[in-house]
N, C-alpha and C. Protein backbone atom coordinates (compact mmCIF):
# COMPACT_ATOMS: atom_id res chain seq x y z
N UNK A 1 124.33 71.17 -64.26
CA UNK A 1 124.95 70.23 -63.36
C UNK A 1 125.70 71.02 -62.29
N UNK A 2 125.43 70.72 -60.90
CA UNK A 2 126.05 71.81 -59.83
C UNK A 2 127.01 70.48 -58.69
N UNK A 3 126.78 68.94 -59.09
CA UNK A 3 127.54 68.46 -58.51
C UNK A 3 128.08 67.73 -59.52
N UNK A 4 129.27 67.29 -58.88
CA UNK A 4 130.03 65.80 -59.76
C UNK A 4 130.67 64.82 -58.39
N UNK A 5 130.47 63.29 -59.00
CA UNK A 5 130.31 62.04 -57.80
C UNK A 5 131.46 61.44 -58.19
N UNK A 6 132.32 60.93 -57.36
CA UNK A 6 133.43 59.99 -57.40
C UNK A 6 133.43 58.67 -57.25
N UNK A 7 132.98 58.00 -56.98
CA UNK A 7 132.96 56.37 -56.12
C UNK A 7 134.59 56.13 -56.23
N UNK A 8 135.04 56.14 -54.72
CA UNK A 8 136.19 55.63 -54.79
C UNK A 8 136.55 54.60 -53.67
N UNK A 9 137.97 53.93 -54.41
CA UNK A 9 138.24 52.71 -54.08
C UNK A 9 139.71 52.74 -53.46
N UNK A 10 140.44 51.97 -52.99
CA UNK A 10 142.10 52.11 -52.93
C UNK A 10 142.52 50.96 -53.80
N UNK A 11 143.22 51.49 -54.94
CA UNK A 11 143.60 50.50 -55.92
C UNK A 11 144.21 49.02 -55.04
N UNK A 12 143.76 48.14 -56.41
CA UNK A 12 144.32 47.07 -55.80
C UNK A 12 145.65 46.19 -55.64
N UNK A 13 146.29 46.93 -56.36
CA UNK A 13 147.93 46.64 -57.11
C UNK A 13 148.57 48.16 -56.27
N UNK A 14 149.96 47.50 -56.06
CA UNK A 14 150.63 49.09 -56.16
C UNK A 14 150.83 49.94 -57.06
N UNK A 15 151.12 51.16 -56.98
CA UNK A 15 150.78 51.99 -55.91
C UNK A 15 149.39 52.04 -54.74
N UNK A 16 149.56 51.63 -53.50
CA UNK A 16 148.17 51.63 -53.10
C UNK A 16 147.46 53.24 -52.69
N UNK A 17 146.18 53.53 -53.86
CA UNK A 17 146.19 54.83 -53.48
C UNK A 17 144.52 55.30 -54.00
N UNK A 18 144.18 56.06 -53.73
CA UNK A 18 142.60 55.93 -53.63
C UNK A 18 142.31 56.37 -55.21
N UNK A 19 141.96 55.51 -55.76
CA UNK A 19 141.33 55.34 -57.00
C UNK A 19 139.64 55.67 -58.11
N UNK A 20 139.44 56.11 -58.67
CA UNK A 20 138.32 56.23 -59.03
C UNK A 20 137.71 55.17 -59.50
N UNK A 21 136.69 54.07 -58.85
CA UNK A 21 136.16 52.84 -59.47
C UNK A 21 135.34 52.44 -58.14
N UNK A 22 134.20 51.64 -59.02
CA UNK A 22 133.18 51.14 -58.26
C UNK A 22 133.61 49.50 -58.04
N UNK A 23 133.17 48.94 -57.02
CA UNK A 23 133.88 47.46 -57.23
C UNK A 23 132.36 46.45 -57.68
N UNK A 24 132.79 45.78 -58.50
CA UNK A 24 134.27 44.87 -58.31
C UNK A 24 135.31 45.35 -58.71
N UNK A 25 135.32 46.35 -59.07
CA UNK A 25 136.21 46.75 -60.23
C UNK A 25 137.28 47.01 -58.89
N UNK A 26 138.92 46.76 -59.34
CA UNK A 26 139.93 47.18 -58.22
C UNK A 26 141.58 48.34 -58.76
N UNK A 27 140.61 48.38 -59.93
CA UNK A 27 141.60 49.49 -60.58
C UNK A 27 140.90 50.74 -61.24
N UNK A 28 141.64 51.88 -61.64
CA UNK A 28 140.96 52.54 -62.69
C UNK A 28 142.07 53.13 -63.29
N UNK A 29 142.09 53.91 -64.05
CA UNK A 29 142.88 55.04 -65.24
C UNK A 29 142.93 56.45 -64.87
N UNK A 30 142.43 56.54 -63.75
CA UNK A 30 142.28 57.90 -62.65
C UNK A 30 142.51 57.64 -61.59
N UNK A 31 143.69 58.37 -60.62
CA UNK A 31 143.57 58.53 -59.51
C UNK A 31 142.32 59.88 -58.91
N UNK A 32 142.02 58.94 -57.43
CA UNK A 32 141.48 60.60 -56.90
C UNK A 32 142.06 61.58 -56.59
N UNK A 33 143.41 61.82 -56.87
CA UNK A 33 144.22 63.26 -56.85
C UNK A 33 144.23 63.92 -58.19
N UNK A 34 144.27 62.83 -58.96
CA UNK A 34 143.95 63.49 -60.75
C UNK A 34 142.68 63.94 -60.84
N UNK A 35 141.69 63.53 -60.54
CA UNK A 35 140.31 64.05 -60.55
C UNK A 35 139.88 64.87 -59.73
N UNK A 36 140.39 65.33 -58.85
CA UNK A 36 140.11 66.19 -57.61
C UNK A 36 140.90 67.46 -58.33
N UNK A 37 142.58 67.29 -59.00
CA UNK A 37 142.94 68.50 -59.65
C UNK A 37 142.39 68.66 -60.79
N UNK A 38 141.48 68.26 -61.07
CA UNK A 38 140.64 68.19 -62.89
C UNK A 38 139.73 69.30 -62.17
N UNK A 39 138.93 69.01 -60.72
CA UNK A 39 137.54 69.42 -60.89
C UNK A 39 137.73 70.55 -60.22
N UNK A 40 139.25 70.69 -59.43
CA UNK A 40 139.48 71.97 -58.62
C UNK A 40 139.25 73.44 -59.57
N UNK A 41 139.17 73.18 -60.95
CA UNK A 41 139.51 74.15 -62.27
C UNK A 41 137.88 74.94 -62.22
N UNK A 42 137.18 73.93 -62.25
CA UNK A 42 135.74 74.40 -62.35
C UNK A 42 134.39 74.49 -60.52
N UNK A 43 133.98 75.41 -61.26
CA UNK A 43 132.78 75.64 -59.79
C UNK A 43 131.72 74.96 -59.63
N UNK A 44 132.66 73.46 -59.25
CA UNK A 44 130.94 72.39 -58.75
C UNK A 44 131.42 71.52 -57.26
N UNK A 45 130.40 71.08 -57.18
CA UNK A 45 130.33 70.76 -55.83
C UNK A 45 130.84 69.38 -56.19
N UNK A 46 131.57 68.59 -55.12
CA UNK A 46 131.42 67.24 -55.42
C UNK A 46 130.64 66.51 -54.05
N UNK A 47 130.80 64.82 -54.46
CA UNK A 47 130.39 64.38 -53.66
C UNK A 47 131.58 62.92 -53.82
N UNK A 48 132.23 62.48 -52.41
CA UNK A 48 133.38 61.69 -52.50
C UNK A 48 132.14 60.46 -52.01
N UNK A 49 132.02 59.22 -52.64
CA UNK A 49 131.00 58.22 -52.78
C UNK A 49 131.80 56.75 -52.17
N UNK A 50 132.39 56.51 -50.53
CA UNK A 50 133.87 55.62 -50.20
C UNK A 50 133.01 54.21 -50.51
N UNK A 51 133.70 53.65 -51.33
CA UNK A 51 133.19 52.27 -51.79
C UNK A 51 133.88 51.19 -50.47
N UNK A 52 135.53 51.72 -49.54
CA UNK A 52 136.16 51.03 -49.09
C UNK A 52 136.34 51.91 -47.58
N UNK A 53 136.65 51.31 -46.94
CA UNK A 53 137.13 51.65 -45.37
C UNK A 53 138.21 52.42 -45.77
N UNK A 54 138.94 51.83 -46.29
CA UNK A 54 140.67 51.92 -46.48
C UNK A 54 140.91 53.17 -47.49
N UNK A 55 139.60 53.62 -48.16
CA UNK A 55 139.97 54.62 -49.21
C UNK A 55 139.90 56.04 -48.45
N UNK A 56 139.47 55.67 -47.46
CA UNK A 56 138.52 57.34 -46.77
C UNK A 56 139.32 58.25 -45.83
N UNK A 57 140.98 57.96 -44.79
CA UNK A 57 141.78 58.30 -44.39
C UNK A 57 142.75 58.69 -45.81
N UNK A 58 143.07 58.59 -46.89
CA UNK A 58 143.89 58.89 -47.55
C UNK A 58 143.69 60.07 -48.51
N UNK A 59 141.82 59.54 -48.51
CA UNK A 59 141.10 60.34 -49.80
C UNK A 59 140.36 61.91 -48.85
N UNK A 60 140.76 62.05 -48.15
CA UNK A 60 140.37 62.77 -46.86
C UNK A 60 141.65 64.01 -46.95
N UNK A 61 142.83 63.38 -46.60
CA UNK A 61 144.34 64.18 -46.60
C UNK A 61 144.60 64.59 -48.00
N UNK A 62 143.66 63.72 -49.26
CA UNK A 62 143.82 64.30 -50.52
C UNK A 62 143.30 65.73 -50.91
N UNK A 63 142.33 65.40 -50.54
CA UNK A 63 140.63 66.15 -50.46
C UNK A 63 141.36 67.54 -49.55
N UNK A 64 141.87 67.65 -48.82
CA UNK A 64 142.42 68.66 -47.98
C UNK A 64 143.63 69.57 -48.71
N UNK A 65 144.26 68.49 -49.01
CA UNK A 65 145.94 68.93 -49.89
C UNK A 65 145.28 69.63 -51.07
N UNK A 66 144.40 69.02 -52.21
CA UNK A 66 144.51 69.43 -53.49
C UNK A 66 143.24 70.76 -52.99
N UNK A 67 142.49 70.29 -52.62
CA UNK A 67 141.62 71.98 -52.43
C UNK A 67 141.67 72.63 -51.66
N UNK A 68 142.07 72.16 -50.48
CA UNK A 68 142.50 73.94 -49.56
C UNK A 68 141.25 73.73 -48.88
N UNK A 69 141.08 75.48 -48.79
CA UNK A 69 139.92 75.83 -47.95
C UNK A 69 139.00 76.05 -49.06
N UNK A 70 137.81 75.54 -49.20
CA UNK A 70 136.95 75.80 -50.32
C UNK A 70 135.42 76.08 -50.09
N UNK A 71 135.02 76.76 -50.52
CA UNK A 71 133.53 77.52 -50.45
C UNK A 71 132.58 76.40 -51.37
N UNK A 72 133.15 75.52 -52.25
CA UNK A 72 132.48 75.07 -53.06
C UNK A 72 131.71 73.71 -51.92
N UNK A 73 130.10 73.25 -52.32
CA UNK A 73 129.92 72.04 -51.48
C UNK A 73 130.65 70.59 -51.71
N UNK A 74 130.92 70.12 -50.50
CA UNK A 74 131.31 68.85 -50.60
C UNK A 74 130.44 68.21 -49.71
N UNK A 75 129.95 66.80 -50.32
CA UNK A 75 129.84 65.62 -49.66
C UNK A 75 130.58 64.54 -49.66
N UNK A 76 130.14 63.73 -48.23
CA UNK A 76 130.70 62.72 -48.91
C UNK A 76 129.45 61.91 -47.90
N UNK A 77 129.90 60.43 -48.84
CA UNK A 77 129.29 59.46 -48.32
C UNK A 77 129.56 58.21 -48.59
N UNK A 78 128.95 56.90 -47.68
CA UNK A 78 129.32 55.95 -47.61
C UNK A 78 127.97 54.81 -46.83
N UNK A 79 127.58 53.88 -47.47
CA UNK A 79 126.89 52.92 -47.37
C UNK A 79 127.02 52.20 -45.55
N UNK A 80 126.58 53.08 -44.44
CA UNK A 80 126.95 52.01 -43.53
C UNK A 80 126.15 51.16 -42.83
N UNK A 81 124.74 51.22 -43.45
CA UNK A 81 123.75 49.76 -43.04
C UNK A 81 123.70 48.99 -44.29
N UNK A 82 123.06 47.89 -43.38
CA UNK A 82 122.66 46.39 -44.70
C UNK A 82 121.25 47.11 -45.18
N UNK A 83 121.13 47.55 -46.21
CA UNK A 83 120.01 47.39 -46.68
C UNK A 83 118.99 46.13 -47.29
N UNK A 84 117.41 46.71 -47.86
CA UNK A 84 116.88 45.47 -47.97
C UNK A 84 117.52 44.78 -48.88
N UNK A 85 117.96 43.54 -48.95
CA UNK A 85 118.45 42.46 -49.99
C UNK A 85 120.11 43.01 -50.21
N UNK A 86 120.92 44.11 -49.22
CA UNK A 86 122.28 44.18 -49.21
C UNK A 86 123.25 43.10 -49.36
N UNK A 87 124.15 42.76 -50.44
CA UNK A 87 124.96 42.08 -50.52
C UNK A 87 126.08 42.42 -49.65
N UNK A 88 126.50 43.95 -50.17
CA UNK A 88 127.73 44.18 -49.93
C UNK A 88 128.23 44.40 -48.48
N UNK A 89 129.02 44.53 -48.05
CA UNK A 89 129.53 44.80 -46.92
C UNK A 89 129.29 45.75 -46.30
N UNK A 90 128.47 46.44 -45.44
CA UNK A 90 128.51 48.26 -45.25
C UNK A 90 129.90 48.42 -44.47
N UNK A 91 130.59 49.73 -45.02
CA UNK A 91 131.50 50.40 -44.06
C UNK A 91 131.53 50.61 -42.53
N UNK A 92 131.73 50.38 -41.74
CA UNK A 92 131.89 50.26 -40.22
C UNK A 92 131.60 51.94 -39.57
N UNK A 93 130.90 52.31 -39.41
CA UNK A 93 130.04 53.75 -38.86
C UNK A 93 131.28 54.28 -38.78
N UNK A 94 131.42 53.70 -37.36
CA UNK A 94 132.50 54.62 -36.19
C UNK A 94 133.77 54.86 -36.87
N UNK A 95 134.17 53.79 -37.62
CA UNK A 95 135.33 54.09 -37.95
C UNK A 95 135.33 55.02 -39.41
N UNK A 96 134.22 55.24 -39.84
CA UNK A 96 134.01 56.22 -41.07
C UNK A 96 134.15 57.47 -40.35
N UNK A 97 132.98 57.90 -39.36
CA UNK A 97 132.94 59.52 -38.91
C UNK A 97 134.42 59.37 -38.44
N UNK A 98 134.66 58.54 -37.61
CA UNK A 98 136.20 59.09 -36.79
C UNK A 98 137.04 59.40 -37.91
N UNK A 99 137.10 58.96 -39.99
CA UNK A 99 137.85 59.11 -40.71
C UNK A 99 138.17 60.68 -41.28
N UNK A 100 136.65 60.86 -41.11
CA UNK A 100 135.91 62.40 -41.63
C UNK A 100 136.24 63.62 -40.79
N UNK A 101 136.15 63.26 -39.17
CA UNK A 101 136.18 64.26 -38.34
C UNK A 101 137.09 65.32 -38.99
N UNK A 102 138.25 65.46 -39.43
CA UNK A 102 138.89 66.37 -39.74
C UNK A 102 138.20 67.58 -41.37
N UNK A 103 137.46 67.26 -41.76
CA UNK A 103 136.44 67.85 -42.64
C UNK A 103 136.20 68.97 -41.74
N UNK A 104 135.52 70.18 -42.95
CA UNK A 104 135.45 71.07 -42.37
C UNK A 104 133.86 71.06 -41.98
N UNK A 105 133.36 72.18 -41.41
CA UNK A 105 132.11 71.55 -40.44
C UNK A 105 130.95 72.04 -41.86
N UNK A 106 131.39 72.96 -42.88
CA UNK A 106 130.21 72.61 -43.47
C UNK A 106 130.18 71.61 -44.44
N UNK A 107 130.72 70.52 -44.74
CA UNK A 107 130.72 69.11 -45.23
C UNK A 107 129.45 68.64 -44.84
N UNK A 108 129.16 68.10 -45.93
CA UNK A 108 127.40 67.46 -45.82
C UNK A 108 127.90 65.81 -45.44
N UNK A 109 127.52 65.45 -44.61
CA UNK A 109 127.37 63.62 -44.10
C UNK A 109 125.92 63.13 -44.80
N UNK A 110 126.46 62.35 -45.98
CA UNK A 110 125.58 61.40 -46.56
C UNK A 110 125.49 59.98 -46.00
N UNK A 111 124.70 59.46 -45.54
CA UNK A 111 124.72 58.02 -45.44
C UNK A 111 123.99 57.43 -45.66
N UNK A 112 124.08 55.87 -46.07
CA UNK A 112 122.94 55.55 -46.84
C UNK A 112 123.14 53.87 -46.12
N UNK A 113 122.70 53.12 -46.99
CA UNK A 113 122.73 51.43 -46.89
C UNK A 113 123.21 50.74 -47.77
N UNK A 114 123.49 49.12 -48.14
CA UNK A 114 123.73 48.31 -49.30
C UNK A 114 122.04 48.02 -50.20
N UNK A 115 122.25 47.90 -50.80
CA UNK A 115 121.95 47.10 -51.67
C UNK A 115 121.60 45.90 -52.28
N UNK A 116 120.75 45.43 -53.25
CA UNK A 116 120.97 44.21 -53.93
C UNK A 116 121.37 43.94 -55.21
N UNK A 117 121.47 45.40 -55.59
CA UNK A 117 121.71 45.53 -57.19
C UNK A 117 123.27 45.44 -57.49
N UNK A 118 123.24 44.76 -58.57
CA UNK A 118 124.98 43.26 -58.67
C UNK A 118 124.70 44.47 -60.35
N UNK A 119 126.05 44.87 -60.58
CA UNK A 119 126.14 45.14 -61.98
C UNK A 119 126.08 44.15 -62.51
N UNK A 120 125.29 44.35 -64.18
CA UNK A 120 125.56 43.31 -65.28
C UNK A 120 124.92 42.06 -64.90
N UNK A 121 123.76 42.18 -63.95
CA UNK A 121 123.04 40.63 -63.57
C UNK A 121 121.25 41.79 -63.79
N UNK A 122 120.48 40.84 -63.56
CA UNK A 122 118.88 41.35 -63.87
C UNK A 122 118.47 41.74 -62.50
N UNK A 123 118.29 42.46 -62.40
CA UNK A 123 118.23 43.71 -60.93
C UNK A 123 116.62 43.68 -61.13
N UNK A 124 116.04 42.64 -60.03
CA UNK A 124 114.30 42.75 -60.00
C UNK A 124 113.71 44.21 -59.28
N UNK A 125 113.10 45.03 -59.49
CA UNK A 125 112.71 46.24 -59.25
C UNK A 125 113.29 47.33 -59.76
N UNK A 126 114.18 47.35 -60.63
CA UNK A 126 115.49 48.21 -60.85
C UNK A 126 114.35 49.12 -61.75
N UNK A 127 113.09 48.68 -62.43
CA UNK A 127 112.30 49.54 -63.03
C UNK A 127 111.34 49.77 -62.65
N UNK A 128 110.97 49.76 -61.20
CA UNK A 128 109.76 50.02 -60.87
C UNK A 128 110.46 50.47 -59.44
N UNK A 129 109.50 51.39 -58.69
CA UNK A 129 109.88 51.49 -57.24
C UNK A 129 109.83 50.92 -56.23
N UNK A 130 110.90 50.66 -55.58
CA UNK A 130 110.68 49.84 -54.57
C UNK A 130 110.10 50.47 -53.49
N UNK A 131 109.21 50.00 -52.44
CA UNK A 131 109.00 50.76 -51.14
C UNK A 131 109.96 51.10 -50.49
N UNK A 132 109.86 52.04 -49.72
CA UNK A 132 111.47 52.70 -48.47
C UNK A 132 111.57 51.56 -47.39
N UNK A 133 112.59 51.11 -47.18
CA UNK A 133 112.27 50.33 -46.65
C UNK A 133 112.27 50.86 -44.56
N UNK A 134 111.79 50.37 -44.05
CA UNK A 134 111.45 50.37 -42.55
C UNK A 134 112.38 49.80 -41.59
N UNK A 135 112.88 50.64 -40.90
CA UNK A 135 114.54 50.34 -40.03
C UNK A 135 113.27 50.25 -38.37
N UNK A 136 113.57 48.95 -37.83
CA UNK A 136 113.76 48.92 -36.32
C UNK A 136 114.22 50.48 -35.66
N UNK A 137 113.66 50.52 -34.32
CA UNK A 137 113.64 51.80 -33.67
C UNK A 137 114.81 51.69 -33.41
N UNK A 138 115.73 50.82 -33.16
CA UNK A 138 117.16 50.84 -32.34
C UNK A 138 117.99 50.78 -33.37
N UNK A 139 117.76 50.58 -34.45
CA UNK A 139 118.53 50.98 -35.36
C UNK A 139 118.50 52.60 -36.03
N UNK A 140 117.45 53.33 -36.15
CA UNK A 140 117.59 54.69 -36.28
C UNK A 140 118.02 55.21 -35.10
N UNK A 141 117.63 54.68 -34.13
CA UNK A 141 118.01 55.38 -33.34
C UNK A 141 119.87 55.56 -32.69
N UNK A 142 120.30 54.25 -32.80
CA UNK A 142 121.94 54.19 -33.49
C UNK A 142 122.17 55.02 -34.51
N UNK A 143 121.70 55.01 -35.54
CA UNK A 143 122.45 55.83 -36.88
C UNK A 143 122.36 57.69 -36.15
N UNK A 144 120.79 57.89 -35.51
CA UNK A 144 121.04 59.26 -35.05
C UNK A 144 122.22 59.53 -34.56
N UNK A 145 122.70 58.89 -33.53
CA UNK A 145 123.46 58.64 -32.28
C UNK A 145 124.75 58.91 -33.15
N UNK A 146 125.39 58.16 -34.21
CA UNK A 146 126.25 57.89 -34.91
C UNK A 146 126.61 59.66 -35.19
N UNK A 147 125.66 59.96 -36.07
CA UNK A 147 125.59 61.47 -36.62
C UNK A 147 125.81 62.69 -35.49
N UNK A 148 125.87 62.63 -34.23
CA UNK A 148 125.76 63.47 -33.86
C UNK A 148 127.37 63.42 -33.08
N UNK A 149 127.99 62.35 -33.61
CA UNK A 149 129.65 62.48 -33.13
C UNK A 149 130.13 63.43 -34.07
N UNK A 150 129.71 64.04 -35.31
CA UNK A 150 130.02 64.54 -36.41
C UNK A 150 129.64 66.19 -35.59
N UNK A 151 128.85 66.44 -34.87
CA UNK A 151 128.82 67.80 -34.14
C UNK A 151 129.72 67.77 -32.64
């Protein structure tokens, strides 16, 4: 194993503070400063997975404070198109890279889309592959556009 993944959230109760949990879920038993000083001990890469807008300015200044300058890889990423059959909300582009800019430049930019898959409900294709699905030209061609504020 050469990475480890976070999905994080900003709890939903006070303290408001970026949390380890996938939603619905709006709490967890880990902060991402506890888990970030857990994984600072060992030599793996992570990948910060922002479930929320609101988690990614805090979990950013964390991500900076608890590791320093680090050789180890980091990603991060965040859902910011509707994918096919997307429920969820995607994160707002612009206001994600503008969250990130302060990352150091070899930080990997993951981005991806929503989804249709609902935990704990019958997820049709979840065992078979789905086709990739096919983005309009003006929409890749936005997401390029997006990525290259990051250089």
């Amino acid at each position: 194993m050469h990475m480890l993944e976070a999905d994080i959230i900003i709890r939903g109760r006070d303290p408001k503070e970026p949390v380890m949990a996938h939603p619905p879920d709006t709490d967890s038993d880990i902060t991402l400063k506890e888990w970030l000083e857990a994984v600072k001990a060992h030599d793996k890469g992570i990948k910060l997975d922002f479930k929320s807008l609101e988690a990614v300015s805090p979990s950013v200044a964390l991500l900076e404070a608890v590791m320093g300058e680090t050789s180890r890889p980091v990603w991060v990423n965040a859902d910011i198109l509707s994918g096919p059959g997307g429920q969820a909300t995607p994160l707002e582009p612009q206001a994600f890279l503008s969250a990130i800019r302060t990352l150091p430049t070899h930080t990997v930019l993951s981005l991806g889309w929503t989804t249709g898959w609902t935990a704990g409900t019958d997820n049709p294709g979840e065992e078979t592959s789905l086709p990739f699905p096919t983005w309009p030209l003006n929409k890749c061609l936005r997401t390029m556009s997006l990525l290259k504020l990051r250089s």
